[in-house]
C-alpha atoms as a PDB file:
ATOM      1  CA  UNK A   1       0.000   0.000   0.000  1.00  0.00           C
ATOM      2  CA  UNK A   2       3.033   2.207   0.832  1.00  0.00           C
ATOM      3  CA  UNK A   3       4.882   1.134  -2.385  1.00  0.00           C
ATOM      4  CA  UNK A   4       1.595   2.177  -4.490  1.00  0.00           C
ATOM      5  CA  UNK A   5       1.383   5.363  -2.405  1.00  0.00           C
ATOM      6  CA  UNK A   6       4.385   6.114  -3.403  1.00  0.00           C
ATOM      7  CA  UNK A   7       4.253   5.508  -6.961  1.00  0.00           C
ATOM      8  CA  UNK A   8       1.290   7.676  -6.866  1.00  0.00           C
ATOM      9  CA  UNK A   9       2.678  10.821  -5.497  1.00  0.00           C
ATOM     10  CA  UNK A  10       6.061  10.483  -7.480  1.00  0.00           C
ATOM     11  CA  UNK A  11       4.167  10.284 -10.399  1.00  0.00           C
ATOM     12  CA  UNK A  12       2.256  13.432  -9.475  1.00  0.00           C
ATOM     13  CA  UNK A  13       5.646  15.379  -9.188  1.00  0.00           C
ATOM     14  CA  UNK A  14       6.989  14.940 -12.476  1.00  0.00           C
ATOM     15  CA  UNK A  15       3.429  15.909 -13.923  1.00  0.00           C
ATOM     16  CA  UNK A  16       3.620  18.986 -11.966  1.00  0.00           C
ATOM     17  CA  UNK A  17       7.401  19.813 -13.033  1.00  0.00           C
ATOM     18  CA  UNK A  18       6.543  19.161 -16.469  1.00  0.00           C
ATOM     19  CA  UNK A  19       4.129  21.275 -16.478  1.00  0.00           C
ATOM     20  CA  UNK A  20       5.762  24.102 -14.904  1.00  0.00           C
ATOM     21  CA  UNK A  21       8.961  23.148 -17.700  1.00  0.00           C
ATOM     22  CA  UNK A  22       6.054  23.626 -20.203  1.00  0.00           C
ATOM     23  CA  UNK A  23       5.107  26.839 -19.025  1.00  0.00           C
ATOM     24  CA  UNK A  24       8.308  28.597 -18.840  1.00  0.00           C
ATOM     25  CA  UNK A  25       9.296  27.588 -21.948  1.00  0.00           C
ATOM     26  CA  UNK A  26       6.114  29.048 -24.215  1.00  0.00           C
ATOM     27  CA  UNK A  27       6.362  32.625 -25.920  1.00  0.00           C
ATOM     28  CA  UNK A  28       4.615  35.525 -24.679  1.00  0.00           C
ATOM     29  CA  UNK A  29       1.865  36.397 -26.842  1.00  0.00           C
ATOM     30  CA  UNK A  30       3.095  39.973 -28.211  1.00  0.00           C
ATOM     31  CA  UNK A  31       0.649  42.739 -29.980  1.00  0.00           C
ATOM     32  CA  UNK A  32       2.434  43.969 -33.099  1.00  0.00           C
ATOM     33  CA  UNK A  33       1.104  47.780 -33.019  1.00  0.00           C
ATOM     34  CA  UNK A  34       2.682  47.697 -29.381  1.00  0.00           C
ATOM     35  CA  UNK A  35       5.552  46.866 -30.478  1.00  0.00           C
ATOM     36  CA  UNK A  36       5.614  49.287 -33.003  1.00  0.00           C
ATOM     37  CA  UNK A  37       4.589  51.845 -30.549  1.00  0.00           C
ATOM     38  CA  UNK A  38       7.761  51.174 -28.128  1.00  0.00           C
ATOM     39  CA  UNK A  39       9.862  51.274 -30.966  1.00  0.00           C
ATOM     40  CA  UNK A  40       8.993  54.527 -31.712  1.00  0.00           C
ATOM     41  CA  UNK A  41       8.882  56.143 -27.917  1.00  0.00           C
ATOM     42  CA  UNK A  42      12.334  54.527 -27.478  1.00  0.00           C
ATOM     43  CA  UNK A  43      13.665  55.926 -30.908  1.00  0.00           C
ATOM     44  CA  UNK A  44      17.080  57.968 -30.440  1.00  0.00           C
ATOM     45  CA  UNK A  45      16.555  61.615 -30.068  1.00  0.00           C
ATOM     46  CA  UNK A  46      18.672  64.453 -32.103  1.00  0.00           C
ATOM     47  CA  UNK A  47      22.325  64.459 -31.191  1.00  0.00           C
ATOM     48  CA  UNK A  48      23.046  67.949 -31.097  1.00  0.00           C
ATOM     49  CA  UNK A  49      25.681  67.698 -29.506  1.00  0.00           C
ATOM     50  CA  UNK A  50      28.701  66.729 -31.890  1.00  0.00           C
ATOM     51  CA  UNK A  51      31.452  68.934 -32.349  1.00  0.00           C
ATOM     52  CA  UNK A  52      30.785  71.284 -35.017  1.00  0.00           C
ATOM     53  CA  UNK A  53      27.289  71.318 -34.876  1.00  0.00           C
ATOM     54  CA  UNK A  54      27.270  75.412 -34.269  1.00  0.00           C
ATOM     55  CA  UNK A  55      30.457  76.724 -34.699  1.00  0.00           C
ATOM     56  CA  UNK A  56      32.215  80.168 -36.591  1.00  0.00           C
ATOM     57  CA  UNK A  57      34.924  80.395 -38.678  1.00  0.00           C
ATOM     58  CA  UNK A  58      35.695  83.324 -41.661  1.00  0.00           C
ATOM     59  CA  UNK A  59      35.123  83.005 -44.611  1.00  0.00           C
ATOM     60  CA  UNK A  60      39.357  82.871 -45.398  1.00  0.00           C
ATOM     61  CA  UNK A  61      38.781  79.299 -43.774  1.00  0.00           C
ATOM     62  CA  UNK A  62      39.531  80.290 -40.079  1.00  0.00           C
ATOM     63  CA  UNK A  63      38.174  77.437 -37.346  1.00  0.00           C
ATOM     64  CA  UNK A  64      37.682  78.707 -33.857  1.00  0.00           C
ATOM     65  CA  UNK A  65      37.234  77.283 -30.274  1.00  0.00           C
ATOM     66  CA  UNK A  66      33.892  78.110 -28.481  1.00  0.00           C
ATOM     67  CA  UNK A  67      34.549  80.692 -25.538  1.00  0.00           C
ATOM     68  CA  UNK A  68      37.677  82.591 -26.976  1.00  0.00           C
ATOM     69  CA  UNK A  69      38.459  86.003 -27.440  1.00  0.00           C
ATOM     70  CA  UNK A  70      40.037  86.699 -31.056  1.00  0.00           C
ATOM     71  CA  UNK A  71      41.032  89.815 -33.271  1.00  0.00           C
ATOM     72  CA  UNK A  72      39.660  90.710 -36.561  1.00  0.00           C
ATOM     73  CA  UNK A  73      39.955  92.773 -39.226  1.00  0.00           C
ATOM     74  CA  UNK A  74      37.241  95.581 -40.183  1.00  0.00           C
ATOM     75  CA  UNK A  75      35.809  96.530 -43.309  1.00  0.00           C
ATOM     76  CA  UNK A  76      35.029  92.750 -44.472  1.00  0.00           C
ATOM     77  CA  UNK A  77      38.309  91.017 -46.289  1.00  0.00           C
ATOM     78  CA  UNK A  78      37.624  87.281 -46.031  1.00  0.00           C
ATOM     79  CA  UNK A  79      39.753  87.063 -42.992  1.00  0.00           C
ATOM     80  CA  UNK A  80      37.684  89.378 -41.199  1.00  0.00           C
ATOM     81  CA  UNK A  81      34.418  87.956 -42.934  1.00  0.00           C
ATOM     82  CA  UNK A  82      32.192  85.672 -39.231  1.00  0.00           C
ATOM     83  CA  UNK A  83      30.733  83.066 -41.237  1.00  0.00           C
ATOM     84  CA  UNK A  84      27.759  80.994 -39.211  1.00  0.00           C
ATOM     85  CA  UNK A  85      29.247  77.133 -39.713  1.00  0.00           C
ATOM     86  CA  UNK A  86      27.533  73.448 -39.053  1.00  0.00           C
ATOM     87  CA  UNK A  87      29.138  70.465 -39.652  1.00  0.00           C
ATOM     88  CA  UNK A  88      25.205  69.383 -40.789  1.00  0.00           C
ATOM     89  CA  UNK A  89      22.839  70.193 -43.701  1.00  0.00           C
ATOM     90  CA  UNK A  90      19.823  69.411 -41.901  1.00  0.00           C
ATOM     91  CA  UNK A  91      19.899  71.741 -39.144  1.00  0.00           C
ATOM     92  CA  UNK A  92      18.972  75.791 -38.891  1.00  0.00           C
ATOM     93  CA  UNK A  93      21.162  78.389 -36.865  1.00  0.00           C
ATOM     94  CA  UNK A  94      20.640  81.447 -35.059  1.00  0.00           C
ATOM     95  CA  UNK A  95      23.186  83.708 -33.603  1.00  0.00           C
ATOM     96  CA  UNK A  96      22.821  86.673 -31.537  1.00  0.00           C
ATOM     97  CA  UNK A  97      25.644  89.646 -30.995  1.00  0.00           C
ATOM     98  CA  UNK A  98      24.233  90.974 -27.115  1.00  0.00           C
ATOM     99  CA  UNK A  99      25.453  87.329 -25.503  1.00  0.00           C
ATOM    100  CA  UNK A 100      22.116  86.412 -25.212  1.00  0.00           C
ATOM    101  CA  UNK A 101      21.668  82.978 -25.832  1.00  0.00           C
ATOM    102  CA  UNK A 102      20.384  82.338 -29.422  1.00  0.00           C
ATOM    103  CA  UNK A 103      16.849  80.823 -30.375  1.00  0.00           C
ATOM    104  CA  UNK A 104      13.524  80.838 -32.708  1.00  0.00           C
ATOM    105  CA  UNK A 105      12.680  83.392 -30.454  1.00  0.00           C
ATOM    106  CA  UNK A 106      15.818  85.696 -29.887  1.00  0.00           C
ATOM    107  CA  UNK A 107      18.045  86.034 -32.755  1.00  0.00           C
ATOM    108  CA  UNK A 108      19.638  88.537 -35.371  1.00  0.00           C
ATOM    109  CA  UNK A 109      18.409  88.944 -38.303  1.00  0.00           C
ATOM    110  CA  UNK A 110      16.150  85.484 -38.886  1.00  0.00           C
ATOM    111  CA  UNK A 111      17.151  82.084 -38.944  1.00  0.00           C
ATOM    112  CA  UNK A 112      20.408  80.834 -41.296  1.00  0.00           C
ATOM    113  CA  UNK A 113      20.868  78.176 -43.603  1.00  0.00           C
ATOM    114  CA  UNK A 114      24.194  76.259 -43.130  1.00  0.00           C
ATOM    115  CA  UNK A 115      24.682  75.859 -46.658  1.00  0.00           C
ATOM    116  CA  UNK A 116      24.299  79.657 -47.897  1.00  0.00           C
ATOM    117  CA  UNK A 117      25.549  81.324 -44.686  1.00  0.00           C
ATOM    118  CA  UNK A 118      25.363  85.825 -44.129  1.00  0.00           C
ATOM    119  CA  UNK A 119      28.977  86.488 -43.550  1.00  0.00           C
ATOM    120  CA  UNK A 120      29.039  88.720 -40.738  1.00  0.00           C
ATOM    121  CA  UNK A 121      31.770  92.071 -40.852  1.00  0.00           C
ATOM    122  CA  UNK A 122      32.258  95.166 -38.977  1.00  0.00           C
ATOM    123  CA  UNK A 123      32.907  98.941 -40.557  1.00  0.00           C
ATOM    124  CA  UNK A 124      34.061 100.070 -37.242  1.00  0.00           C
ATOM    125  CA  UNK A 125      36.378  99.269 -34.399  1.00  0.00           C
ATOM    126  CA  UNK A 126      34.623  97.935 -31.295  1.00  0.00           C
ATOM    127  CA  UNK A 127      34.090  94.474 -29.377  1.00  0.00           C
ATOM    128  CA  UNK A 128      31.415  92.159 -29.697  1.00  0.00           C
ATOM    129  CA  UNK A 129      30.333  89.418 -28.139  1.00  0.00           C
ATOM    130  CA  UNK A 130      28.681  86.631 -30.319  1.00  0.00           C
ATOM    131  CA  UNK A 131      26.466  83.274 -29.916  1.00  0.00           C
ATOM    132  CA  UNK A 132      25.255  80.695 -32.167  1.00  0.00           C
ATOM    133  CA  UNK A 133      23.619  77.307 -31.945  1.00  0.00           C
ATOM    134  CA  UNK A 134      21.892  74.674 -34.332  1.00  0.00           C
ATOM    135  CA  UNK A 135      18.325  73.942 -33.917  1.00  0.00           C
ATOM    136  CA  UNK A 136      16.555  70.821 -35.210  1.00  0.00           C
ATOM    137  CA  UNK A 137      13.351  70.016 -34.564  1.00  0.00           C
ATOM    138  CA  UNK A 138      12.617  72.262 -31.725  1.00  0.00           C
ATOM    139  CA  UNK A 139      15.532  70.959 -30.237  1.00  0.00           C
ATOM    140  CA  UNK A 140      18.796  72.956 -29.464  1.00  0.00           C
ATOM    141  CA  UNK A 141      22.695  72.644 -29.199  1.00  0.00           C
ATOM    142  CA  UNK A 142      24.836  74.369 -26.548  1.00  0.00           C
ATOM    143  CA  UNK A 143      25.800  77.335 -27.499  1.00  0.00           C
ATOM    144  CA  UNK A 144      28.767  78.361 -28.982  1.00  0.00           C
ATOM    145  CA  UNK A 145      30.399  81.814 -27.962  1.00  0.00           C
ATOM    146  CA  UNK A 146      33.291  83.795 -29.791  1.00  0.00           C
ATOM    147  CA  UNK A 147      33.846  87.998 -28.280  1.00  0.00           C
ATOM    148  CA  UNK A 148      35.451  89.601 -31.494  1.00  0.00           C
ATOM    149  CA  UNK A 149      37.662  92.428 -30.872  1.00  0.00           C
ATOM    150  CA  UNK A 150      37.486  94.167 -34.514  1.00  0.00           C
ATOM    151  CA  UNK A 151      40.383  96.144 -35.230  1.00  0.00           C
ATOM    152  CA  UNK A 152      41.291  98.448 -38.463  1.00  0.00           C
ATOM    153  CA  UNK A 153      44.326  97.313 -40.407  1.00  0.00           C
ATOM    154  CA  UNK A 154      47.312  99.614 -40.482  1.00  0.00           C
ATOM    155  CA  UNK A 155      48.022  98.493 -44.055  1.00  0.00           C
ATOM    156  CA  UNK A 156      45.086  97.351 -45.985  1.00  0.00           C
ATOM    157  CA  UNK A 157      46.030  95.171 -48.679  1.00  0.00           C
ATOM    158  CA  UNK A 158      42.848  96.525 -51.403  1.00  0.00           C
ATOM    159  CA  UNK A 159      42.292  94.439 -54.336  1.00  0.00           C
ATOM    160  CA  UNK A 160      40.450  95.751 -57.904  1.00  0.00           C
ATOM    161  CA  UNK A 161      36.589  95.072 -57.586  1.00  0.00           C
ATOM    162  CA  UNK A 162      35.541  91.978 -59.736  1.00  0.00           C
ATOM    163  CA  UNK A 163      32.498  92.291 -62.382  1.00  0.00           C
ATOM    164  CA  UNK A 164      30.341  89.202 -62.646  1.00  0.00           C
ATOM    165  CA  UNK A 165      27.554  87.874 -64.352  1.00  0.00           C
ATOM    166  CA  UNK A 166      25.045  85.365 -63.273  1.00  0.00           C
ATOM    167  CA  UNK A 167      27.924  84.420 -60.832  1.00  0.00           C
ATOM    168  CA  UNK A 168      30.260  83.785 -63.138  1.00  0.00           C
ATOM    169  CA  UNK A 169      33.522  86.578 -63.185  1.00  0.00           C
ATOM    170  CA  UNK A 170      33.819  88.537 -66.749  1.00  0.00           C
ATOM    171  CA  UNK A 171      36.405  90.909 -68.356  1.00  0.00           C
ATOM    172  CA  UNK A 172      37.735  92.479 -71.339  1.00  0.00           C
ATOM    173  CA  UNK A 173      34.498  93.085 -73.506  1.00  0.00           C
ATOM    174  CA  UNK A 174      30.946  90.989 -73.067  1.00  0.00           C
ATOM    175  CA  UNK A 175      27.495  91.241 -74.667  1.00  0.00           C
ATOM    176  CA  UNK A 176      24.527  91.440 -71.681  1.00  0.00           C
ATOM    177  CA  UNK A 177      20.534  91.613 -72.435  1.00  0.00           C
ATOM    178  CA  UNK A 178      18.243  94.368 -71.489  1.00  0.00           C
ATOM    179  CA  UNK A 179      16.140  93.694 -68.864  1.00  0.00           C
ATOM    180  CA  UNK A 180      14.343  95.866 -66.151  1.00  0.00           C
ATOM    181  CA  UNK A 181      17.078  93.840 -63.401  1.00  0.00           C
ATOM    182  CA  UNK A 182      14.457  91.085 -62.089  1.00  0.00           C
ATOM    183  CA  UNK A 183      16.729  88.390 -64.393  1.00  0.00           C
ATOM    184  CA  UNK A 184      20.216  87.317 -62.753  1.00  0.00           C
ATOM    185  CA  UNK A 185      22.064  86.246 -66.368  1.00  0.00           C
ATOM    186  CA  UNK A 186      21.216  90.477 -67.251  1.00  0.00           C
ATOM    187  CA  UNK A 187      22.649  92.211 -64.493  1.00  0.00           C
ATOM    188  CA  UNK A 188      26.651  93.205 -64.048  1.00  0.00           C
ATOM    189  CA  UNK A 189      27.532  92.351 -60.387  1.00  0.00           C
ATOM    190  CA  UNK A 190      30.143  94.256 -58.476  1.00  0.00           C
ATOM    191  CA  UNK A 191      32.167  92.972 -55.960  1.00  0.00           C
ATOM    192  CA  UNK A 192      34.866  93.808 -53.414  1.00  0.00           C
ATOM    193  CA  UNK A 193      37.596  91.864 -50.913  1.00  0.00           C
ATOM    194  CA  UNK A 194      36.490  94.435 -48.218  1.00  0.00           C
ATOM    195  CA  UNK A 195      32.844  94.542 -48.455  1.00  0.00           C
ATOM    196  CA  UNK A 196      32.975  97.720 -46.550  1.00  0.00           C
ATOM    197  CA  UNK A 197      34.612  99.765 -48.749  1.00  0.00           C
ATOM    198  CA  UNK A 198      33.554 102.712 -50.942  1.00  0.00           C
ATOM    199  CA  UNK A 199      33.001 101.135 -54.724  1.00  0.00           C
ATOM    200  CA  UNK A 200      33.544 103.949 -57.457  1.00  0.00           C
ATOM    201  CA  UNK A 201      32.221 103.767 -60.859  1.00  0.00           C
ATOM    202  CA  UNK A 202      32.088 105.571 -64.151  1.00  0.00           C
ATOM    203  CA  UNK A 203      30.787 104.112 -67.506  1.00  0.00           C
ATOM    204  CA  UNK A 204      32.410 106.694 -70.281  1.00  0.00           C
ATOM    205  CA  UNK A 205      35.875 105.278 -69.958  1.00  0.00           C
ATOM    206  CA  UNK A 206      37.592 107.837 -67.679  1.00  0.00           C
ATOM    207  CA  UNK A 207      39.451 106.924 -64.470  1.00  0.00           C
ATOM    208  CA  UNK A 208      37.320 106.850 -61.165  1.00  0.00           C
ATOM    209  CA  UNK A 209      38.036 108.360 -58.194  1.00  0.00           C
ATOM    210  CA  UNK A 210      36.480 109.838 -55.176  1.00  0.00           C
ATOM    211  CA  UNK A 211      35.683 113.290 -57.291  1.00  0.00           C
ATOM    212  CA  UNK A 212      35.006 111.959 -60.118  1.00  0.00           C
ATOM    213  CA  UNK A 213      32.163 109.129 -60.514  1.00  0.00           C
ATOM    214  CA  UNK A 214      28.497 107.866 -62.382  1.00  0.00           C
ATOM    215  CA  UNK A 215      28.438 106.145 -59.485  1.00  0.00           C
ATOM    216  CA  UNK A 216      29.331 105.539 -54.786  1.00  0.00           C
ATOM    217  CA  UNK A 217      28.142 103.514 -52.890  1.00  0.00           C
ATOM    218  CA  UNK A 218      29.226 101.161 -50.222  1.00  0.00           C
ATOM    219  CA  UNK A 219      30.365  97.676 -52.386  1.00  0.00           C
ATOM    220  CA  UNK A 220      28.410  95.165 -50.271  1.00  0.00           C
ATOM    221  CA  UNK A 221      26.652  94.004 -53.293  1.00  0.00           C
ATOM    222  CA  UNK A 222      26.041  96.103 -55.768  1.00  0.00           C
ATOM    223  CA  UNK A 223      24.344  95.418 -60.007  1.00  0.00           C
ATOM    224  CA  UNK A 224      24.225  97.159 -63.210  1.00  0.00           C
ATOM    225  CA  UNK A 225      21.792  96.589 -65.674  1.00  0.00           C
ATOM    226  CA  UNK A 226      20.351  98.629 -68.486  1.00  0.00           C
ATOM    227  CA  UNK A 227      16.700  98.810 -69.957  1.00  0.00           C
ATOM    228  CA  UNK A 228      17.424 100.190 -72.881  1.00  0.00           C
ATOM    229  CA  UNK A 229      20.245  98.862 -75.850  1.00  0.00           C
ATOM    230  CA  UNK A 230      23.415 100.933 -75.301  1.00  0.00           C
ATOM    231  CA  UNK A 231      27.310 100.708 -74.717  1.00  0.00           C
ATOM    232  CA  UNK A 232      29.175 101.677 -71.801  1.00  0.00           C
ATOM    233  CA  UNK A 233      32.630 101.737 -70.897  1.00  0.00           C
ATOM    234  CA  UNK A 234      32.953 100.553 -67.301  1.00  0.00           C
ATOM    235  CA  UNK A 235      35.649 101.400 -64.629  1.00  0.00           C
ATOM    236  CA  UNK A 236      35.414 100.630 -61.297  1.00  0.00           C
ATOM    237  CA  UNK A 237      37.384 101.605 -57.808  1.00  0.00           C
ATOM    238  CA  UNK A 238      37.343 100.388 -54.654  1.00  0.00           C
ATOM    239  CA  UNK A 239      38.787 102.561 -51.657  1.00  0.00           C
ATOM    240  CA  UNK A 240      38.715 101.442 -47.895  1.00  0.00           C
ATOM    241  CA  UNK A 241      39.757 103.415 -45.208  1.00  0.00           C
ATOM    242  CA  UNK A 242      41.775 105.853 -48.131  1.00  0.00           C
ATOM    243  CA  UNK A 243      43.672 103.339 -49.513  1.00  0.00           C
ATOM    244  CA  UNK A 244      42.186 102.305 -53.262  1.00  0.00           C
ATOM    245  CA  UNK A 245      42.982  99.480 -55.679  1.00  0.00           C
ATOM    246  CA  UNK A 246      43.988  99.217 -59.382  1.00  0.00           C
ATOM    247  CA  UNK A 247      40.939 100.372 -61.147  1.00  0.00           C
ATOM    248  CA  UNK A 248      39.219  97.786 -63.416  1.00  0.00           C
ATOM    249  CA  UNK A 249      37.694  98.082 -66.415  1.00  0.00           C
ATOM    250  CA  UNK A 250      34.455  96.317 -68.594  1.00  0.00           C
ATOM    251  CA  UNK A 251      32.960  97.093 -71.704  1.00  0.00           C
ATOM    252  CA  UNK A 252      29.774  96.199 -72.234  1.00  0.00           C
ATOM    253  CA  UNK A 253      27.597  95.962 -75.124  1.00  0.00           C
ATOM    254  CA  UNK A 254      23.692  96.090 -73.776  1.00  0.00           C
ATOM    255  CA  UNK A 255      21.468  94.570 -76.273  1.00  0.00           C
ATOM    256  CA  UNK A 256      17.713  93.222 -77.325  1.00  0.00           C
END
C-alpha cells in the first residue's frame, strides 16, 4: 500500500514539473502595433551635440574654439568675414551679438541656412560678443560663444573690384541683355575683398576716383543693368579706409 502510495505521489511530481517546464518555456503572446509603438517612444533623439554642430569660422577658412576672445579685421576682407558654420545640412542656426543665448525666439536677423551662410563684418572698431547654436526640430545645441575684438588694419592690402555675371567673373568686352534687373544672367555684379569699402564707378571710360564718378556707394553688393540697348565703358574703384585698388575696367555691349 506504501509502495503504491508512493508511486502515486512520485508520479504526481513529475506531472507537476513538467508542467511548470512547459510553461516557462512558451512565448509571450506579443501585440504587433505595441511593439511598433515602443519602438517609436524609445527611438534615439537628435544628437546635437557633436562637435561642429554650431560653430564660426571666416570666410578665409579660419576654425575657432567656443569661448575665446580673437582679433579681426574691419571693413570685411575674407579674414575678417564671421561666417555661421555646421558640420550638418539638416539643421537651422541662429546667432545673436548681445550674448544672449540664441533661439527661434531671440536672434539677429532670422534664422540661417548652413549651406548659404550671411557672412558677418564690422565697418568700425569695437568688441562684440557673439552666440550661435543649431536647432533641429525644436531641439537645441549648446551654445557656442566667440567675443570679437574688430580692429582696423594699419596696411590694408585693397584688391580691384571683380564684375560678374550670373555668378560667373567677366572681363575684357561681353554682350549682356536688357532687362528691367528682375533676371540674374542680365545684371553686371560688383564685388569687393572688403565689403565695406567705398566702390567707385564711371561708364564713359575715364578713371574713377572719389571726385570723379556715375556712381558711390558702399560695395556690399552692388548690379548694373540697363533697360534700354546701349554701350558703356565701365571702370570701377574700390577705396577702404583711403587706400584704393587698381581700377578695373568692362565694356559692355547692352542689347535686345
Amino acid at each position: 500500500m506504501r509502495t503504491m502510495s508512493r508511486v502515486m505521489v512520485g508520479a504526481l511530481v513529475v506531472w507537476l514539473v513538467a508542467g511548470c517546464a512547459t510553461q516557462e518555456e512558451a512565448p509571450p503572446e506579443v501585440d504587433q502595433d505595441e511593439m511598433v509603438d515602443r519602438e517609436e517612444i524609445v527611438a534615439p533623439r537628435t544628437d546635437l551635440s557633436e562637435t561642429g554642430i554650431a560653430a564660426f569660422r571666416t570666410a578665409a577658412g579660419t576654425e575657432f574654439r567656443t569661448e575665446t576672445i580673437v582679433t579681426l579685421p574691419t571693413g570685411g576682407p575674407p579674414s575678417g568675414r564671421l561666417v555661421p558654420a555646421s558640420s550638418r545640412s539638416d539643421v537651422t542656426l541662429y546667432v545673436t551679438r548681445d550674448g544672449s543665448v540664441p533661439s527661434a525666439a531671440n536672434n539677429w536677423d532670422g534664422p540661417i541656412d548652413p549651406l548659404e551662410p550671411r557672412a558677418i563684418s564690422r565697418p568700425l572698431e569695437g568688441v562684440a560678443s557673439y552666440r550661435i547654436v543649431a536647432e533641429l526640430d525644436a531641439e537645441y545645441s549648446p551654445p557656442f560663444t566667440l567675443t570679437v575684438i574688430w580692429e582696423h588694419e594699419e596696411d590694408p592690402q585693397v584688391d580691384g573690384p571683380v564684375f560678374s555675371v550670373n555668378g560667373q567673373e567677366v572681363s575684357g568686352s561681353v554682350s549682356i541683355p536688357v532687362s528691367d534687373g528682375a533676371n540674374p544672367a542680365a545684371r553686371l555684379a560688383v564685388a569687393c575683398t572688403y565689403v565695406s569699402s567705398m566702390l567707385y564707378i564711371t561708364r564713359d571710360g575715364t578713371d574713377p576716383s572719389v571726385d570723379n564718378f556715375w556712381r558711390s556707394q558702399p560695395c556690399d553688393g552692388t548690379y548694373i543693368w540697363s533697360p534700354e540697348p546701349t554701350a558703356a565703358e565701365y571702370r570701377a574703384l574700390s577705396v577702404w579706409r583711403g587706400v584704393g585698388g587698381p581700377i578695373v575696367s568692362l565694356d559692355v555691349e547692352w542689347a535686345d
